[in-house]
C-alpha atoms as a PDB file:
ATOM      1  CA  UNK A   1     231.704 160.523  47.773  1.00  0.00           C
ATOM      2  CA  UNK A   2     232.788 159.730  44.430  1.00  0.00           C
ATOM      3  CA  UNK A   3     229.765 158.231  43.384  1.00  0.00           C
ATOM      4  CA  UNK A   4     227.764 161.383  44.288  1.00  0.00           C
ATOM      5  CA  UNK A   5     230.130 162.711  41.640  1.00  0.00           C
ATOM      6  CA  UNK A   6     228.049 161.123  38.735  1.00  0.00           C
ATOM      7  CA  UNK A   7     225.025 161.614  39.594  1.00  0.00           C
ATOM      8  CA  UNK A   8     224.901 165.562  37.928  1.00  0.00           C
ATOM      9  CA  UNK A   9     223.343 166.151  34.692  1.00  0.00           C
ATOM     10  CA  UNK A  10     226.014 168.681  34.270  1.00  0.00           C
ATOM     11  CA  UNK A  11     229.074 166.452  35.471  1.00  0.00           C
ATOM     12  CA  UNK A  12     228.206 163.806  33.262  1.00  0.00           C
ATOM     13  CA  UNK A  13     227.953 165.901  30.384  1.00  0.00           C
ATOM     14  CA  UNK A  14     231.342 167.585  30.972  1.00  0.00           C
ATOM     15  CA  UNK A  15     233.406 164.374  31.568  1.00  0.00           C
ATOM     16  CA  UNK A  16     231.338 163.205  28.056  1.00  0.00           C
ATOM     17  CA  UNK A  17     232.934 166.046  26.510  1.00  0.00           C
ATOM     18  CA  UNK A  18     236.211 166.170  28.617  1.00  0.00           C
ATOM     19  CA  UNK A  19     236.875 162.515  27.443  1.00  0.00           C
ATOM     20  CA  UNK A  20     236.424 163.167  23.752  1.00  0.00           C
ATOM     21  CA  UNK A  21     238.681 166.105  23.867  1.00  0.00           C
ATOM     22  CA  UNK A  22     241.169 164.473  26.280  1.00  0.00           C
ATOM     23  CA  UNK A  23     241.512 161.593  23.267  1.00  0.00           C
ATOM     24  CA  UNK A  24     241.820 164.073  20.531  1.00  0.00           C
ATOM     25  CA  UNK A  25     244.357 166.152  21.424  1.00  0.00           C
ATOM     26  CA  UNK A  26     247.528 164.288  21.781  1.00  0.00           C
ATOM     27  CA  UNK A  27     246.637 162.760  18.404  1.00  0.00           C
ATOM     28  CA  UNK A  28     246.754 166.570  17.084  1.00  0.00           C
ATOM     29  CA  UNK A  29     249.584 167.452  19.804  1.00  0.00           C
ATOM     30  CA  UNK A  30     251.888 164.903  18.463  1.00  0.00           C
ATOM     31  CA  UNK A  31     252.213 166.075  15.080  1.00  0.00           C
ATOM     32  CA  UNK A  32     252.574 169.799  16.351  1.00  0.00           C
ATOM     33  CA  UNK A  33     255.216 169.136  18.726  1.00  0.00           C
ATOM     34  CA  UNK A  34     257.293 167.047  16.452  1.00  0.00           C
ATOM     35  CA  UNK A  35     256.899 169.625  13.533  1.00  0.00           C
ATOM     36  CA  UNK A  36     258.407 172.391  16.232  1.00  0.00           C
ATOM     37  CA  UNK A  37     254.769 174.079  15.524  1.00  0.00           C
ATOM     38  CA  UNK A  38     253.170 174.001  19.314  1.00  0.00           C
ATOM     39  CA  UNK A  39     252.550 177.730  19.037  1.00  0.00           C
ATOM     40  CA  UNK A  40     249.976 177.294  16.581  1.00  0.00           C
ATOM     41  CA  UNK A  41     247.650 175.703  19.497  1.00  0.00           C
ATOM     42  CA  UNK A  42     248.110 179.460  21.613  1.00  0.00           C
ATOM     43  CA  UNK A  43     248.035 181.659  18.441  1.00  0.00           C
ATOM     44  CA  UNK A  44     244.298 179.348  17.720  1.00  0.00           C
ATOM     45  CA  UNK A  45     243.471 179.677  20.601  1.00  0.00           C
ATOM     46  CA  UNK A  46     243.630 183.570  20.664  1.00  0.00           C
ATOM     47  CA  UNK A  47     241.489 183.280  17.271  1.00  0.00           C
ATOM     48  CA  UNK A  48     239.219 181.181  19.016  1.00  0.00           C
ATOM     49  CA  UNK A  49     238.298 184.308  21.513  1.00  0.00           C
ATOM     50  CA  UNK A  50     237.516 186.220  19.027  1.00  0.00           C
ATOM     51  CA  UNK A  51     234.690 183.795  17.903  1.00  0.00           C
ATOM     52  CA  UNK A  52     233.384 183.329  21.577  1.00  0.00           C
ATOM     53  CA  UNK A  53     233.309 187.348  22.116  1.00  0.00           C
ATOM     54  CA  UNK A  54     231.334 187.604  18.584  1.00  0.00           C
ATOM     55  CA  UNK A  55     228.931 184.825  19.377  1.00  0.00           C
ATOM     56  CA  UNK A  56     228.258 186.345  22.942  1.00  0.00           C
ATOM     57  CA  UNK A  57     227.611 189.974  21.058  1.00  0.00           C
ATOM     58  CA  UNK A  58     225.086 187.961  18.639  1.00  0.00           C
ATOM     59  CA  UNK A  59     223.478 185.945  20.698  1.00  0.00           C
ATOM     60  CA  UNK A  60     224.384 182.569  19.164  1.00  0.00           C
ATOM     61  CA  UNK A  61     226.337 179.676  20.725  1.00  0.00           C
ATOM     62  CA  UNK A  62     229.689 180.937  21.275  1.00  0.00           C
ATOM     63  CA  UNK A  63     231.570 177.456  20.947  1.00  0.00           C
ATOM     64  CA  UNK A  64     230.189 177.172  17.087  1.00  0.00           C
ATOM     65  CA  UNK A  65     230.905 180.528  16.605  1.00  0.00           C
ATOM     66  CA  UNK A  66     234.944 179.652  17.445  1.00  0.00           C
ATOM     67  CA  UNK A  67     235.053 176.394  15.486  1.00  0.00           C
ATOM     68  CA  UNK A  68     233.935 178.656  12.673  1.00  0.00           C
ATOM     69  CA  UNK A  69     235.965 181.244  13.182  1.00  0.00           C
ATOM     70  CA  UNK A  70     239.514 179.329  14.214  1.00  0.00           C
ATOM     71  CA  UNK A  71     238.749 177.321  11.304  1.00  0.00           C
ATOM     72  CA  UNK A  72     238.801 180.400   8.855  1.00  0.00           C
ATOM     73  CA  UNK A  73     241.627 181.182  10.543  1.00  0.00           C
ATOM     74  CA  UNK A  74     244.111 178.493  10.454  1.00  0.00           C
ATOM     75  CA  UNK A  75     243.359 178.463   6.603  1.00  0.00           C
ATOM     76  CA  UNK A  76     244.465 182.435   6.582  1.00  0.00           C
ATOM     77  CA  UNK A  77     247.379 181.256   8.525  1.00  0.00           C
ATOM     78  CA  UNK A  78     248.355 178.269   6.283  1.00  0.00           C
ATOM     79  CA  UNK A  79     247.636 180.141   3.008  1.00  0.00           C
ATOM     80  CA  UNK A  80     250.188 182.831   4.641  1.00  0.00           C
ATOM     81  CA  UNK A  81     252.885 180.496   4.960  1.00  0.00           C
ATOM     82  CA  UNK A  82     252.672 178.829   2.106  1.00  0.00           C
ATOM     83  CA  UNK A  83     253.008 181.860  -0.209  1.00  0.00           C
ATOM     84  CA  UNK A  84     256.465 182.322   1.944  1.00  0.00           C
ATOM     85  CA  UNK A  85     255.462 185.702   1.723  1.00  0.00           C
ATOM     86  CA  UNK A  86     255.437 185.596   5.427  1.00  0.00           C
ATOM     87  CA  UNK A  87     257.382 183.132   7.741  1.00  0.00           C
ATOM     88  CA  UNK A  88     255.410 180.826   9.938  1.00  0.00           C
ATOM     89  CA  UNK A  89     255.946 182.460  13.005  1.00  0.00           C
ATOM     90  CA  UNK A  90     254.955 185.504  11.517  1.00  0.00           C
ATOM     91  CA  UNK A  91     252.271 184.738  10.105  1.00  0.00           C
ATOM     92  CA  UNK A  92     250.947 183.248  13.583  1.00  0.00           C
ATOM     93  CA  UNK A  93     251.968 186.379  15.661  1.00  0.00           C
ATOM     94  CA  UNK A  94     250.087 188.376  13.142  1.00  0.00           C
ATOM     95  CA  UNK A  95     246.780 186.511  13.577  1.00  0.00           C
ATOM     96  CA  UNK A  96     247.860 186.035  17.865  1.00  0.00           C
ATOM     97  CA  UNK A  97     247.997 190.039  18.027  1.00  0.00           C
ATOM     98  CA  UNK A  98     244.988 190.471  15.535  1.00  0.00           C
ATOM     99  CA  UNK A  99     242.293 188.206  17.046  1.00  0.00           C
ATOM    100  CA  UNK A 100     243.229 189.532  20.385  1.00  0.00           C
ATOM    101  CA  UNK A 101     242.714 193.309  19.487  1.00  0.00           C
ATOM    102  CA  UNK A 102     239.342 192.164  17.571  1.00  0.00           C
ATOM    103  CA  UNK A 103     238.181 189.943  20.672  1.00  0.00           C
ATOM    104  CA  UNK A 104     238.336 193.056  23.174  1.00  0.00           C
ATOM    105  CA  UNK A 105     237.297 195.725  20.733  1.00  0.00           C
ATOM    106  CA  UNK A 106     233.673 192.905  20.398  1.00  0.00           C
ATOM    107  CA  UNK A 107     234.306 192.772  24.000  1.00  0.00           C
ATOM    108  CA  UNK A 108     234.132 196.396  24.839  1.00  0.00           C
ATOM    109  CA  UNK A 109     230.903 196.511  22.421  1.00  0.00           C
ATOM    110  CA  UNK A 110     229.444 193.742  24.694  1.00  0.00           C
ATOM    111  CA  UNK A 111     229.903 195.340  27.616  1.00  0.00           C
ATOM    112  CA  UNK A 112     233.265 193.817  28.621  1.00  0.00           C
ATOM    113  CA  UNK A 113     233.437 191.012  31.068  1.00  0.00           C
ATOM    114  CA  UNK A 114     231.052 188.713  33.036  1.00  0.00           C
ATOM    115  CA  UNK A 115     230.872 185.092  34.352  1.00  0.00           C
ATOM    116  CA  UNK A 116     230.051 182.872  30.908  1.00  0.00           C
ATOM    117  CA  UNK A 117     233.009 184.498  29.615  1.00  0.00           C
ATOM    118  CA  UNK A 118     235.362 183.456  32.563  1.00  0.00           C
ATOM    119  CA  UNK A 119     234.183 179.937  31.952  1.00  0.00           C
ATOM    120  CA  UNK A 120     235.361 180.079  28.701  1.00  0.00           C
ATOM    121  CA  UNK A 121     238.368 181.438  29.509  1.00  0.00           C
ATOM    122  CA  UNK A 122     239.497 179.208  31.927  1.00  0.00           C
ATOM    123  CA  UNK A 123     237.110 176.360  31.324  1.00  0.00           C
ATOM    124  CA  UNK A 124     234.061 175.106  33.408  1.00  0.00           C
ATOM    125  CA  UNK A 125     232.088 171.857  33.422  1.00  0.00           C
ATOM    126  CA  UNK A 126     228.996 173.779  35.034  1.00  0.00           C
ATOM    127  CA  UNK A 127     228.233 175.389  31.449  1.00  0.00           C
ATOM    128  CA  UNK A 128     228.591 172.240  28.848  1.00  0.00           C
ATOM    129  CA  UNK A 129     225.546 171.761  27.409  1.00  0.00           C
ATOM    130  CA  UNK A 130     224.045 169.217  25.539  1.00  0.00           C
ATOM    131  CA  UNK A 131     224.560 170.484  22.530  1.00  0.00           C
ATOM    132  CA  UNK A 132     228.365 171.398  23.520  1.00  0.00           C
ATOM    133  CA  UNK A 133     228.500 167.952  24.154  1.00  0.00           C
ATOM    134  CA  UNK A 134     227.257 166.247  21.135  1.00  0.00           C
ATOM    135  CA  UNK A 135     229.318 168.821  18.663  1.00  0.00           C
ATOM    136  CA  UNK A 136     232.059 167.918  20.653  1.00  0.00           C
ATOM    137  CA  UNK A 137     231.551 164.501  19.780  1.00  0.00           C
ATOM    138  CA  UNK A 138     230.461 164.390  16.073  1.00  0.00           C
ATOM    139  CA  UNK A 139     233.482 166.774  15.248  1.00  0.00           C
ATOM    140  CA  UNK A 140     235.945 164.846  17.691  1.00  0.00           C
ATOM    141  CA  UNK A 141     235.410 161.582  16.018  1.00  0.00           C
ATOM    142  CA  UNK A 142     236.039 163.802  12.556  1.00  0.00           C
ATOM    143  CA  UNK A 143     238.913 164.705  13.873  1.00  0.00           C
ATOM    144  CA  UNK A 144     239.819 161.471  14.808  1.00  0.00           C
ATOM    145  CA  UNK A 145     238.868 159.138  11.793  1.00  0.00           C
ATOM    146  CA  UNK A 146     241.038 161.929   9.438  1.00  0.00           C
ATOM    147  CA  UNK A 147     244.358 161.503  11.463  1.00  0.00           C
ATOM    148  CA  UNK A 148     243.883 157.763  11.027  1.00  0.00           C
ATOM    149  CA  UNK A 149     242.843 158.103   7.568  1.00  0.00           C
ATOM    150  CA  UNK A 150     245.809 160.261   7.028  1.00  0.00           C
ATOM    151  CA  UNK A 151     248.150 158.795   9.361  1.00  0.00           C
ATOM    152  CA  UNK A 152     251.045 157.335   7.345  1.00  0.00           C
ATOM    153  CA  UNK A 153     250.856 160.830   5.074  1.00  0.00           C
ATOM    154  CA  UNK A 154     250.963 163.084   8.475  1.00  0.00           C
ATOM    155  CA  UNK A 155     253.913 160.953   9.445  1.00  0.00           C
ATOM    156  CA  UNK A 156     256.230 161.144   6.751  1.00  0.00           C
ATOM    157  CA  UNK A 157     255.339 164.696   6.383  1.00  0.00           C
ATOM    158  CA  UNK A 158     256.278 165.657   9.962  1.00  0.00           C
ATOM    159  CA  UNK A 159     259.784 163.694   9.488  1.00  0.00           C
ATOM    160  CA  UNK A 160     260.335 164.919   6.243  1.00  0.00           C
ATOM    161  CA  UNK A 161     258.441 167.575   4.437  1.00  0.00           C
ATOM    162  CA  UNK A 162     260.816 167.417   1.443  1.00  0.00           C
ATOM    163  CA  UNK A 163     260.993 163.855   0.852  1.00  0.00           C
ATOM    164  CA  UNK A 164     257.135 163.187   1.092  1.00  0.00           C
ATOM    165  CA  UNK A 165     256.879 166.054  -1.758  1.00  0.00           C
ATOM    166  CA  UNK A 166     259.537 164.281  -3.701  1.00  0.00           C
ATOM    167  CA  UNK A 167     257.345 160.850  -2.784  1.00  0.00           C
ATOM    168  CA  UNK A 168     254.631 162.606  -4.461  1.00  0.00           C
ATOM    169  CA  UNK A 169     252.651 163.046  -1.258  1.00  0.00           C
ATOM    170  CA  UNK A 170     250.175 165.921  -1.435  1.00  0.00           C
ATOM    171  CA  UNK A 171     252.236 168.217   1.412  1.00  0.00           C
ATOM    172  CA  UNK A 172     250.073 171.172   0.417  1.00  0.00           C
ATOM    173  CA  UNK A 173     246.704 169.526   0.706  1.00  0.00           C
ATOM    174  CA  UNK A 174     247.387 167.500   3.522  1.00  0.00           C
ATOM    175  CA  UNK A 175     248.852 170.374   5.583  1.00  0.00           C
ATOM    176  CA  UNK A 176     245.870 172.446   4.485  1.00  0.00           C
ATOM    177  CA  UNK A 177     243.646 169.146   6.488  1.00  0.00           C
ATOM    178  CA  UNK A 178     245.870 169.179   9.277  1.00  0.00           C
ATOM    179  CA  UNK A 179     245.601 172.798  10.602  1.00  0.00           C
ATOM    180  CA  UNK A 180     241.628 172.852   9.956  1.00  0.00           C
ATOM    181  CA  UNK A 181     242.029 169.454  12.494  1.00  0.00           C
ATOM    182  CA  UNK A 182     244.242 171.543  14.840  1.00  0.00           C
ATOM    183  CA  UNK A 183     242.063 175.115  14.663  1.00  0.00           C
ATOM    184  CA  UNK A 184     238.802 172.088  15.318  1.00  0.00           C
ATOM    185  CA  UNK A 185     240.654 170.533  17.993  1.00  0.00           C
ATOM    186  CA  UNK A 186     241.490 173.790  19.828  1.00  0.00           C
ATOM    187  CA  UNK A 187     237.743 174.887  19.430  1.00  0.00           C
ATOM    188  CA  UNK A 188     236.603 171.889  21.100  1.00  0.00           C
ATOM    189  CA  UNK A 189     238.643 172.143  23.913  1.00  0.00           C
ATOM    190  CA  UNK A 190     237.511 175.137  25.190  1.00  0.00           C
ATOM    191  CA  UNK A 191     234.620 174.429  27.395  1.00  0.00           C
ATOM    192  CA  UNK A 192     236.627 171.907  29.262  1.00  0.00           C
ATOM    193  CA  UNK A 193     240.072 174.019  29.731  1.00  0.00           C
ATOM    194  CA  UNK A 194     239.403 177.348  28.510  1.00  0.00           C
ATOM    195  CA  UNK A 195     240.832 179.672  26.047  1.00  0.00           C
ATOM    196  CA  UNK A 196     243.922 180.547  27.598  1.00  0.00           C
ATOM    197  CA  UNK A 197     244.920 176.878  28.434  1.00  0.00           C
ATOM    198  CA  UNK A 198     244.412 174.999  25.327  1.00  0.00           C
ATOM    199  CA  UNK A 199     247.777 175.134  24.177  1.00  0.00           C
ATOM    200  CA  UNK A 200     249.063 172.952  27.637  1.00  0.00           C
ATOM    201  CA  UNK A 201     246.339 170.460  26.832  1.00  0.00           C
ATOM    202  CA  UNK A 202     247.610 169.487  23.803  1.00  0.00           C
ATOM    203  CA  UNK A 203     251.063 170.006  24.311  1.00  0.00           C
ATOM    204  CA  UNK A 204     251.842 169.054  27.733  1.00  0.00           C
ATOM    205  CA  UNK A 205     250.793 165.008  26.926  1.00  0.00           C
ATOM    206  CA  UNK A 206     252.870 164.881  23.993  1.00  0.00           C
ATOM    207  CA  UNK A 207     255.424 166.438  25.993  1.00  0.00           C
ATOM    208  CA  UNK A 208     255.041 163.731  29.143  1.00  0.00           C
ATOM    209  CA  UNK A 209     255.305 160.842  26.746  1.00  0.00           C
ATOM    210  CA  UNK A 210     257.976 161.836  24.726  1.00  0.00           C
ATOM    211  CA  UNK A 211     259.589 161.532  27.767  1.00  0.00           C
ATOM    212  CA  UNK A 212     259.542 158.096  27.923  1.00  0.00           C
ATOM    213  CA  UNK A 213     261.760 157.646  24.384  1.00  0.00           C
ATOM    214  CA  UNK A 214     259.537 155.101  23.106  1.00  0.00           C
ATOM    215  CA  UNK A 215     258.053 154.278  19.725  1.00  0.00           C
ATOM    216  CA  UNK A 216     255.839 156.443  17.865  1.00  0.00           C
ATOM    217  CA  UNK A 217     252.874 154.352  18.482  1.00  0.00           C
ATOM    218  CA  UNK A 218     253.775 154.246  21.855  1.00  0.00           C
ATOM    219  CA  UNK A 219     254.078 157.936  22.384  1.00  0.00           C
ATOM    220  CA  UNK A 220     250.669 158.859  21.046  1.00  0.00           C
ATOM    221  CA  UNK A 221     249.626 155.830  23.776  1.00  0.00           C
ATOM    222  CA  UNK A 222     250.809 157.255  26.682  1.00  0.00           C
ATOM    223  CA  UNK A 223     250.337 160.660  25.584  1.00  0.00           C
ATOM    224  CA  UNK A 224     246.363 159.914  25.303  1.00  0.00           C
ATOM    225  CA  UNK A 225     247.021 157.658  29.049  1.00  0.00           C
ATOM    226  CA  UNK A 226     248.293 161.070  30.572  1.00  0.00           C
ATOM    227  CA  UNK A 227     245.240 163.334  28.928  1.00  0.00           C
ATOM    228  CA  UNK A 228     242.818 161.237  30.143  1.00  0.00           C
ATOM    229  CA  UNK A 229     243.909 160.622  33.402  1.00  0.00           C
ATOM    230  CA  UNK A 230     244.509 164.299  34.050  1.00  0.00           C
ATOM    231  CA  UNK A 231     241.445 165.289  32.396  1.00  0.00           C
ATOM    232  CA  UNK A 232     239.222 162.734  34.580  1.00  0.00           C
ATOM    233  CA  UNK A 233     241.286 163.607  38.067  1.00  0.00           C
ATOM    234  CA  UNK A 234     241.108 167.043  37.600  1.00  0.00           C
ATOM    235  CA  UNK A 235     237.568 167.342  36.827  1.00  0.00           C
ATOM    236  CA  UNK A 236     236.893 165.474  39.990  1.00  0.00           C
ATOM    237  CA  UNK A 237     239.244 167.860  42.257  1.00  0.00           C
ATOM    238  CA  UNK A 238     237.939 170.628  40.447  1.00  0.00           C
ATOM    239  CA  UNK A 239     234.219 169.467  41.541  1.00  0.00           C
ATOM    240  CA  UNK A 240     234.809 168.970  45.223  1.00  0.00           C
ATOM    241  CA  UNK A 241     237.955 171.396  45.953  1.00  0.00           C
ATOM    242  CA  UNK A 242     235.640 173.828  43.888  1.00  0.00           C
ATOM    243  CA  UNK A 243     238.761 174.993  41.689  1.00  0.00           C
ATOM    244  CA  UNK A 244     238.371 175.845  38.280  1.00  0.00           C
ATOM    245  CA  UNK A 245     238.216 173.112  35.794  1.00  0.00           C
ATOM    246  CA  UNK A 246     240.761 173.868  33.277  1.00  0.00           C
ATOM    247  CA  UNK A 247     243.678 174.802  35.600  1.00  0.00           C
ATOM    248  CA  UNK A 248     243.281 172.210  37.693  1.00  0.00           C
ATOM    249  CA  UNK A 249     243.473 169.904  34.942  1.00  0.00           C
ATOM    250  CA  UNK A 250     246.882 171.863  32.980  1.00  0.00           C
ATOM    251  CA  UNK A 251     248.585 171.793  37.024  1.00  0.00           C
ATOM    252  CA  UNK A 252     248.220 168.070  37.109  1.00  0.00           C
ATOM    253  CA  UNK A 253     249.198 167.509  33.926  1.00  0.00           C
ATOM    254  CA  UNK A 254     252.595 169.991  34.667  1.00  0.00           C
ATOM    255  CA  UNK A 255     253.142 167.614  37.757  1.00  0.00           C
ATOM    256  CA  UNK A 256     252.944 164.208  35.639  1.00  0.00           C
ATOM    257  CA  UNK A 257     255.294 165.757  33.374  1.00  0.00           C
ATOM    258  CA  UNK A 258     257.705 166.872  36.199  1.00  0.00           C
ATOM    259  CA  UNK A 259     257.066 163.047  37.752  1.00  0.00           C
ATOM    260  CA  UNK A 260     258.208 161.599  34.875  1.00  0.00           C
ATOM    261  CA  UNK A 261     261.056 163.958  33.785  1.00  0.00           C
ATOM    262  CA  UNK A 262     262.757 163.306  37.379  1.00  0.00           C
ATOM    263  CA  UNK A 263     262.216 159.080  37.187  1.00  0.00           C
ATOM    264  CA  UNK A 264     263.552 159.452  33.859  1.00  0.00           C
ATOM    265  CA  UNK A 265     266.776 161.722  34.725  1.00  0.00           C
ATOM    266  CA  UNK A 266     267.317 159.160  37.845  1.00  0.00           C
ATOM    267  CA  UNK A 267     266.570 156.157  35.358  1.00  0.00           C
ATOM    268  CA  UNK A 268     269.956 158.019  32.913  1.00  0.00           C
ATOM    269  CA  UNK A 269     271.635 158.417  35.925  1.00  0.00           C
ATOM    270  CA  UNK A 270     271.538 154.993  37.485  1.00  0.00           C
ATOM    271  CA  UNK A 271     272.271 153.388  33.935  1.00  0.00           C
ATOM    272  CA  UNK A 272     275.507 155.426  33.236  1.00  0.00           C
ATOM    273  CA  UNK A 273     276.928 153.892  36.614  1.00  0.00           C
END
């Protein structure tokens, strides 16, 4: 039964694409979650409709369309906080509530709803193409090779801000990289989870492993362990129990994380004794 499962065009292409993403964004995830910043993956995510509704009204490929425009974006929203002009959560309900209103106004002028724009709302491994796939690859292993090229930087920055500036880190620069990363990683998630879930894909990992109370290096490790396995299980049950993709794959990752939260509360519990 299983092996039926790989013998698609289509599934194979979506589990090439659901593994790259299902890598990438607990590396992202991690920093955002430490940094007390997770809402920057929703408020992106929002943005990130706004570029799928525009490419659907022009005719061009909707996923390039919302790397391009969630890229834009998360520079706005960066540029925004760092004039303090605007505090951070301000600055990201401004561009939540903005990209919204501009994705249903493009909406309306496309005719509002229909069934490529439910995939990419709540994700679908029917409609990854090829070329979904390989954009999803060459910009994944970007993503990738920067947070290990930045890695020590994005560390001490996410512990302490003040002290890397004082260090003589480049905060501004390297904050500047890592929410272009983030606004890429959110882009590229959304044929396999959708718009609206993107946030629990690269939160709810992060969230799982920190758990655990474990090194750093360790966290991002079974943070990625928890991705992929959700990622891979639920595109399978989503195949067969014909479910869609993307919530299937956020529920399982909800009930890993409630697994783990009890064995770890009965873990405390049986220790303290």
């Amino acid at each position: 039964m299983i092996v039926s499962f790989f013998h698609y065009g289509f599934i194979m292409r979506g589990l090439e694409a659901g593994m790259v993403v299902a890598l990438v964004a607990p590396l992202i995830g991690i920093f955002l979650v430490l940094r007390r910043y997770s809402l920057i993956a929703d408020t992106l995510s929002h943005v990130s409709l706004s570029g799928i509704a525009l490419g659907m009204l022009l005719g061009i490929n909707p996923v390039l369309a919302a790397i391009v425009f969630t890229v834009i974006a998360s520079l706005g929203i960066e540029r925004l906080r760092m004039s303090k002009k605007v505090y951070g959560e301000s600055a990201l309900a401004l561009f939540l509530s903005g990209s919204l209103a501009f994705a249903i106004v493009l909406l309306s002028l496309a005719r509002g709803m229909n069934a490529n724009l439910f995939n990419y709302l709540f994700g679908s491994i029917v409609t990854v193409t090829t070329t979904d796939v390989f954009t999803i690859t060459i910009l994944g292993a970007l993503v990738a090779a920067l947070v290990f090229l930045f890695y020590k930087e994005l560390v001490y920055i996410t512990f302490d801000e003040e002290s890397a500036l004082v260090a003589g880190i480049p905060v501004k620069s390297i904050n500047v990289v890592f929410i272009v990363l983030t606004a890429l990683t959110v882009a590229l998630s959304i044929p396999i989870v959708g718009v609206l879930l993107i946030a629990a894909l690269i939160v709810i990992p992060v969230l799982t492993a920190l758990q655990l109370r474990t090194s750093f290096v360790r966290t991002i490790f079974y943070a990625e362990l928890c991705s992929v396995c959700a990622v891979l299980l639920g595109m399978i049950i989503s195949f067969y129990a014909n479910l869609a993709t993307g919530g299937t794959i956020v529920l399982l990752m909800l009930g890993l994380f409630s697994a783990v939260l009890l064995v770890m509360k009965q873990r405390r519990q049986i220790g303290s004794q």
